[in-house]
N, C-alpha and C. Protein backbone atom coordinates (compact mmCIF):
# COMPACT_ATOMS: atom_id res chain seq x y z
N UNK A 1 -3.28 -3.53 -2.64
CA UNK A 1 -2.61 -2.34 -3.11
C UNK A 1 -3.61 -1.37 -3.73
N UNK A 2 -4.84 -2.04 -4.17
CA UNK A 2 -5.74 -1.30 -4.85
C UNK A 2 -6.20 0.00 -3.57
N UNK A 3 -6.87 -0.76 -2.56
CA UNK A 3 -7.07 -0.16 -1.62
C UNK A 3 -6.22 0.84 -1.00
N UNK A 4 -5.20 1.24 -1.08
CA UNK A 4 -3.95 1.48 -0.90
C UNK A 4 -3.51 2.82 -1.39
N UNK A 5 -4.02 2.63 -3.05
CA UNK A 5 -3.70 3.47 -3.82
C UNK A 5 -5.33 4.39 -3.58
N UNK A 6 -6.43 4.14 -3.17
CA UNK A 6 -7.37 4.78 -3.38
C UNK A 6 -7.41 5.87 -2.21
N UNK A 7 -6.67 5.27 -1.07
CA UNK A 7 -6.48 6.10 0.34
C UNK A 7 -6.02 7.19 -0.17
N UNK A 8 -4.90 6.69 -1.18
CA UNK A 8 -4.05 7.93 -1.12
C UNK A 8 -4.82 8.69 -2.38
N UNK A 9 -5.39 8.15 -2.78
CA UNK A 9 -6.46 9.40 -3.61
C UNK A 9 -7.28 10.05 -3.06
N UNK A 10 -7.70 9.99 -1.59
CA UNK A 10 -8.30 10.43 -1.06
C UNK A 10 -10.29 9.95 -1.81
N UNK A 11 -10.03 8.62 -2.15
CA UNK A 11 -11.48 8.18 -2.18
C UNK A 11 -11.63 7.27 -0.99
N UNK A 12 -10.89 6.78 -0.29
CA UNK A 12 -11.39 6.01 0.75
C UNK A 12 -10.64 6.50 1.80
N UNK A 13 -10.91 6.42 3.03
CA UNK A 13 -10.74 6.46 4.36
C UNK A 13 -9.53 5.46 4.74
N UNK A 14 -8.22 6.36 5.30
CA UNK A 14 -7.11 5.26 5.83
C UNK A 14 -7.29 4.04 7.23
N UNK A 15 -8.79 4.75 7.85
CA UNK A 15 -9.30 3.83 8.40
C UNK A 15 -9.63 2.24 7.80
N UNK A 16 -10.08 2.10 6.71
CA UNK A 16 -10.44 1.04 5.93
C UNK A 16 -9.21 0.27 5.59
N UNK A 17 -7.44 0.63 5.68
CA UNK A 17 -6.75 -0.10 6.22
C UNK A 17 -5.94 -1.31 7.29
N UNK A 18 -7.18 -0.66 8.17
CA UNK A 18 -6.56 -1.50 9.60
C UNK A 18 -7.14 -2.94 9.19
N UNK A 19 -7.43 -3.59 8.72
CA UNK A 19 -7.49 -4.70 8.82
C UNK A 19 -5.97 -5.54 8.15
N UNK A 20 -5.59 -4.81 7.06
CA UNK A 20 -4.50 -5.53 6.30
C UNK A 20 -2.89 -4.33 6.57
N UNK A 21 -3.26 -3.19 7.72
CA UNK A 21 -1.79 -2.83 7.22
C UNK A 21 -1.99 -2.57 9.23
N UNK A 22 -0.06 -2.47 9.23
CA UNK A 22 -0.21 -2.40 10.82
C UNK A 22 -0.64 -0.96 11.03
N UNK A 23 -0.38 -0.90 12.54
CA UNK A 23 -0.85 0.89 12.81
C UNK A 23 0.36 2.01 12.57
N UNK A 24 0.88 1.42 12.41
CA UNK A 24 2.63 2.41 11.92
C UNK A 24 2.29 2.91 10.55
N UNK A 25 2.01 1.94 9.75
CA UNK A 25 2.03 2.11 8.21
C UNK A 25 0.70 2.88 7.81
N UNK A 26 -0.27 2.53 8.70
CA UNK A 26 -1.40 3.65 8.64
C UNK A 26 -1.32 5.00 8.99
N UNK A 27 -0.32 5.32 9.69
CA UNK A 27 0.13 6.41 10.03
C UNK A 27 0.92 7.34 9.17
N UNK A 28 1.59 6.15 8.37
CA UNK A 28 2.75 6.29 6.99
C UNK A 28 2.02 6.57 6.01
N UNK A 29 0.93 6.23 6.02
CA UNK A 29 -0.13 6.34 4.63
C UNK A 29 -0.34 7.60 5.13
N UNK A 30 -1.08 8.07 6.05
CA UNK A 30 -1.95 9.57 6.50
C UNK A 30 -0.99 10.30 6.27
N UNK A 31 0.32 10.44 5.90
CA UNK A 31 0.95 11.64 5.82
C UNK A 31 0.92 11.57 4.55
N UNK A 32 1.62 10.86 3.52
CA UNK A 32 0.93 10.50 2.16
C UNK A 32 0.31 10.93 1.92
N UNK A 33 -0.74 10.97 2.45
CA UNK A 33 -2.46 11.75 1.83
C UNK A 33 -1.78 13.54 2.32
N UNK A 34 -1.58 13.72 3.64
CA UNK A 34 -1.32 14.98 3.81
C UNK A 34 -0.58 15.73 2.78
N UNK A 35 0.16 14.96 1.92
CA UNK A 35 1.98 15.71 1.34
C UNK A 35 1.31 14.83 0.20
N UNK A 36 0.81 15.24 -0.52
CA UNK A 36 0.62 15.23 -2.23
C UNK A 36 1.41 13.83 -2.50
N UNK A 37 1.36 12.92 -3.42
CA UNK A 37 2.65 12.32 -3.44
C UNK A 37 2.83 12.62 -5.42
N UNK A 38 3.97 11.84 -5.52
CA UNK A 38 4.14 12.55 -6.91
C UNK A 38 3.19 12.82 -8.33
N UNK A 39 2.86 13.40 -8.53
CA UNK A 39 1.54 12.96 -10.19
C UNK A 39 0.34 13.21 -9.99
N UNK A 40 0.34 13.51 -8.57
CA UNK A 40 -1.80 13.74 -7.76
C UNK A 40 -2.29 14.34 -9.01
N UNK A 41 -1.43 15.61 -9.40
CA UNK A 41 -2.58 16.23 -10.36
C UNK A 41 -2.64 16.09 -11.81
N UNK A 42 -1.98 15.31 -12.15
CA UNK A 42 -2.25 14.02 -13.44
C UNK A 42 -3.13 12.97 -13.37
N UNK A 43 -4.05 13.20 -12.51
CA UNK A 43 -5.72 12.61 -11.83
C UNK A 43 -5.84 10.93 -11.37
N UNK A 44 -6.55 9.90 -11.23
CA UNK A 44 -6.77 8.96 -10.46
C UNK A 44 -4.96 7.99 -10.57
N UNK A 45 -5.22 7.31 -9.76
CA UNK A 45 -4.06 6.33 -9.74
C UNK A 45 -5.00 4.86 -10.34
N UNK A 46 -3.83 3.88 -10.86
CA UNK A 46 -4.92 2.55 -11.36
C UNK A 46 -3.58 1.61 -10.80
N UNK A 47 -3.60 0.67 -9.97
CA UNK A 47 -2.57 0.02 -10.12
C UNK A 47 -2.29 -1.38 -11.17
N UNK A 48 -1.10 -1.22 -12.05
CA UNK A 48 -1.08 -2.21 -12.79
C UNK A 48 -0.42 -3.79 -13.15
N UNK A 49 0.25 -3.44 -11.83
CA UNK A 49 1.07 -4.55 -11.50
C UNK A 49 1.51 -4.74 -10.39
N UNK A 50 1.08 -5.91 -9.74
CA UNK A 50 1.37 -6.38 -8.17
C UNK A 50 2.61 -7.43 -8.56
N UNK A 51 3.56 -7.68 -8.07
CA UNK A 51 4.54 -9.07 -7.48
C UNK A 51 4.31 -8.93 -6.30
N UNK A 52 4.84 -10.68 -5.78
CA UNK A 52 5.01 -11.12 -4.42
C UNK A 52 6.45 -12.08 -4.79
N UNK A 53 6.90 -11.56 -3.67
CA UNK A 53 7.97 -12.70 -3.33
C UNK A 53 8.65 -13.08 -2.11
N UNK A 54 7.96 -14.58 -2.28
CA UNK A 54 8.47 -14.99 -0.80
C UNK A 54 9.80 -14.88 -0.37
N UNK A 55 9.37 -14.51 0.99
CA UNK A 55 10.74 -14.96 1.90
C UNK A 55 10.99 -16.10 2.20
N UNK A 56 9.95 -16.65 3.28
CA UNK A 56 9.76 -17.66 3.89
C UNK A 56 8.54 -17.96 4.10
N UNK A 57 7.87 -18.76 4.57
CA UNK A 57 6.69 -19.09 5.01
C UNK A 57 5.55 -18.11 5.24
N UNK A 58 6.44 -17.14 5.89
CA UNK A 58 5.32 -16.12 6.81
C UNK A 58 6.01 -14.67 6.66
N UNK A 59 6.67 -14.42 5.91
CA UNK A 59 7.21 -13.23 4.76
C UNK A 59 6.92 -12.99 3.16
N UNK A 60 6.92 -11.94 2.47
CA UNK A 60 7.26 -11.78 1.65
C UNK A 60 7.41 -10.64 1.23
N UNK A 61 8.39 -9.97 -0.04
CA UNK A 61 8.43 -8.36 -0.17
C UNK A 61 7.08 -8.55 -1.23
N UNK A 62 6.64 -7.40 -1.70
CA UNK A 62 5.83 -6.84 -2.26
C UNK A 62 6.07 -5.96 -3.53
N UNK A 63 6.15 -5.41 -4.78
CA UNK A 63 6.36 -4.81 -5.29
C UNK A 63 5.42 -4.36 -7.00
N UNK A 64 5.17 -3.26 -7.19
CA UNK A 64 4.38 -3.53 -8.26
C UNK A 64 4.39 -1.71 -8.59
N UNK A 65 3.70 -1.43 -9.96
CA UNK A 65 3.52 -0.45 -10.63
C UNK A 65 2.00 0.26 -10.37
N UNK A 66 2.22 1.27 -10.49
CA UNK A 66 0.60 1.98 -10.85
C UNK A 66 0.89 3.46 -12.27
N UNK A 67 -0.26 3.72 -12.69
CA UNK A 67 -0.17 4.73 -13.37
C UNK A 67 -0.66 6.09 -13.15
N UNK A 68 -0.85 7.08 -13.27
CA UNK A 68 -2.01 8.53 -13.00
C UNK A 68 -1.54 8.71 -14.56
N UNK A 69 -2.62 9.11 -14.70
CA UNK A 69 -2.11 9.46 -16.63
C UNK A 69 -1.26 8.85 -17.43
N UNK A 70 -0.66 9.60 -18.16
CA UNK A 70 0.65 9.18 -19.05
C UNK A 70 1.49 8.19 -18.16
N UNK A 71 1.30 8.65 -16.97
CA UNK A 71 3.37 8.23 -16.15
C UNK A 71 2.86 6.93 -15.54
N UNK A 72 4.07 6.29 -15.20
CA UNK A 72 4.12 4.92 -14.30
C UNK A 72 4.84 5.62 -13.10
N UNK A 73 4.65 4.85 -11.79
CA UNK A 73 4.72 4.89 -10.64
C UNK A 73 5.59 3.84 -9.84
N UNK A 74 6.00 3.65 -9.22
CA UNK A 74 5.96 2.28 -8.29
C UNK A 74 5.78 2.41 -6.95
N UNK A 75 5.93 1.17 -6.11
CA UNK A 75 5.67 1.04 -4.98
C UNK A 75 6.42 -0.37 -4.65
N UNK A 76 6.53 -0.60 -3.35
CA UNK A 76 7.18 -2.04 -2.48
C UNK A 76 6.94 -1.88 -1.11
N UNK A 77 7.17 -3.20 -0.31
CA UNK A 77 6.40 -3.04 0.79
C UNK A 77 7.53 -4.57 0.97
N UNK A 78 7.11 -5.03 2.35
CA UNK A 78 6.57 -6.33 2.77
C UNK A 78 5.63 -6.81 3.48
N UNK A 79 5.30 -7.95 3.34
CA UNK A 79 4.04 -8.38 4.07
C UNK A 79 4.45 -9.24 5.21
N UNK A 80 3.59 -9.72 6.40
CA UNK A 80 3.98 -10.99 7.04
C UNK A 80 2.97 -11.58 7.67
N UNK A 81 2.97 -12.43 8.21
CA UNK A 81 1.51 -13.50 8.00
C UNK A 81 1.31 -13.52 9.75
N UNK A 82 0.30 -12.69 9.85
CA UNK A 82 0.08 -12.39 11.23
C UNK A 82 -0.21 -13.75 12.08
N UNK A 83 0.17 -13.78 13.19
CA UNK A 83 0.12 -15.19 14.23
C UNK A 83 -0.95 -14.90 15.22
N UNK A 84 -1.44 -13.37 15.06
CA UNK A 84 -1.91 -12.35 16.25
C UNK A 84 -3.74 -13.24 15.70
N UNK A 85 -4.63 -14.05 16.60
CA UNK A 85 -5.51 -14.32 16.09
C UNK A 85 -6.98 -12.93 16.00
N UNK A 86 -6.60 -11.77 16.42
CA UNK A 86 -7.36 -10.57 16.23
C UNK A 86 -7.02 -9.99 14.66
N UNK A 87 -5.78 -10.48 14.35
CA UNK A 87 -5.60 -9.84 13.02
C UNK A 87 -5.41 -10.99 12.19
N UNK A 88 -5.71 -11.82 11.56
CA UNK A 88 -5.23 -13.00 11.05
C UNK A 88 -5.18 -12.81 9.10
N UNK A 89 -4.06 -13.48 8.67
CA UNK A 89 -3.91 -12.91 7.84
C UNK A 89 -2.49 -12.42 7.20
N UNK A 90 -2.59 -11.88 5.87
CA UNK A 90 -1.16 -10.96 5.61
C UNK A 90 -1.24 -9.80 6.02
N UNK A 91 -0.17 -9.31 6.84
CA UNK A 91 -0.18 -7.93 6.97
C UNK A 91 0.83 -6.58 6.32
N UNK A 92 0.62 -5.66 6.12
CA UNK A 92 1.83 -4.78 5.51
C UNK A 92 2.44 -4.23 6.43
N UNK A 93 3.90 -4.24 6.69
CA UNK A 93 5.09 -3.94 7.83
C UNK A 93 5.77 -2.94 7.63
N UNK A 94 5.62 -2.81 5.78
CA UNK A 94 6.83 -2.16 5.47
C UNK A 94 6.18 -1.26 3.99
N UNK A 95 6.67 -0.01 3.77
CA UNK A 95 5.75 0.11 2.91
C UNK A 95 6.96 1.61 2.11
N UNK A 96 6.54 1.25 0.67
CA UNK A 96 7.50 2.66 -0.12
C UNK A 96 6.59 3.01 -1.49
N UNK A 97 6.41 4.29 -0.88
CA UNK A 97 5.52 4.55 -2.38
C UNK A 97 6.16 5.41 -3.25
N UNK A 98 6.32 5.94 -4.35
CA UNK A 98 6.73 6.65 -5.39
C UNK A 98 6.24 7.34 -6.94
């Protein structure tokens, strides 16, 4: 999520996603970066709290806080545990930022 939150600060490259998010959600992020999201100019984002919670084996949702200044933020997602041996791993499917 760290990584995540820095895209959308525009310090890292949404390229540097493809390993952990699919190509949909990288796509979902790039508009993100395009369209401000709420607080940009209340300066860096820090995230301060990740949860996980399983579904099943090879699921889980995602959910956690970040800050820019004064304010709190959130975010949720899910993950799922790729079978694909080019991507191996958790991947992000599903993704909500705020």
């Amino acid at each position: 999520m760290r990584m995540l939150i820095e895209v959308i600060d525009r310090r890292r490259s949404a390229d540097q996603l493809s390993p952990l998010f699919t190509t949909s959600m990288i796509d979902l992020v790039r508009t993100i970066v395009r369209n401000p999201p709420p607080g940009r100019r209340l300066g860096f984002a820090a995230v301060r709290r990740v949860h996980v919670a399983y579904q099943s084996d090879v699921s889980a949702e995602i959910f956690g806080s970040y800050t820019r200044g004064p304010r709190m933020f959130a975010f949720a997602g899910r993950i799922e545990l790729a079978i694909d041996p080019r991507r191996p791993g958790w991947t992000v499917t599903s993704l909500r930022v705020g």
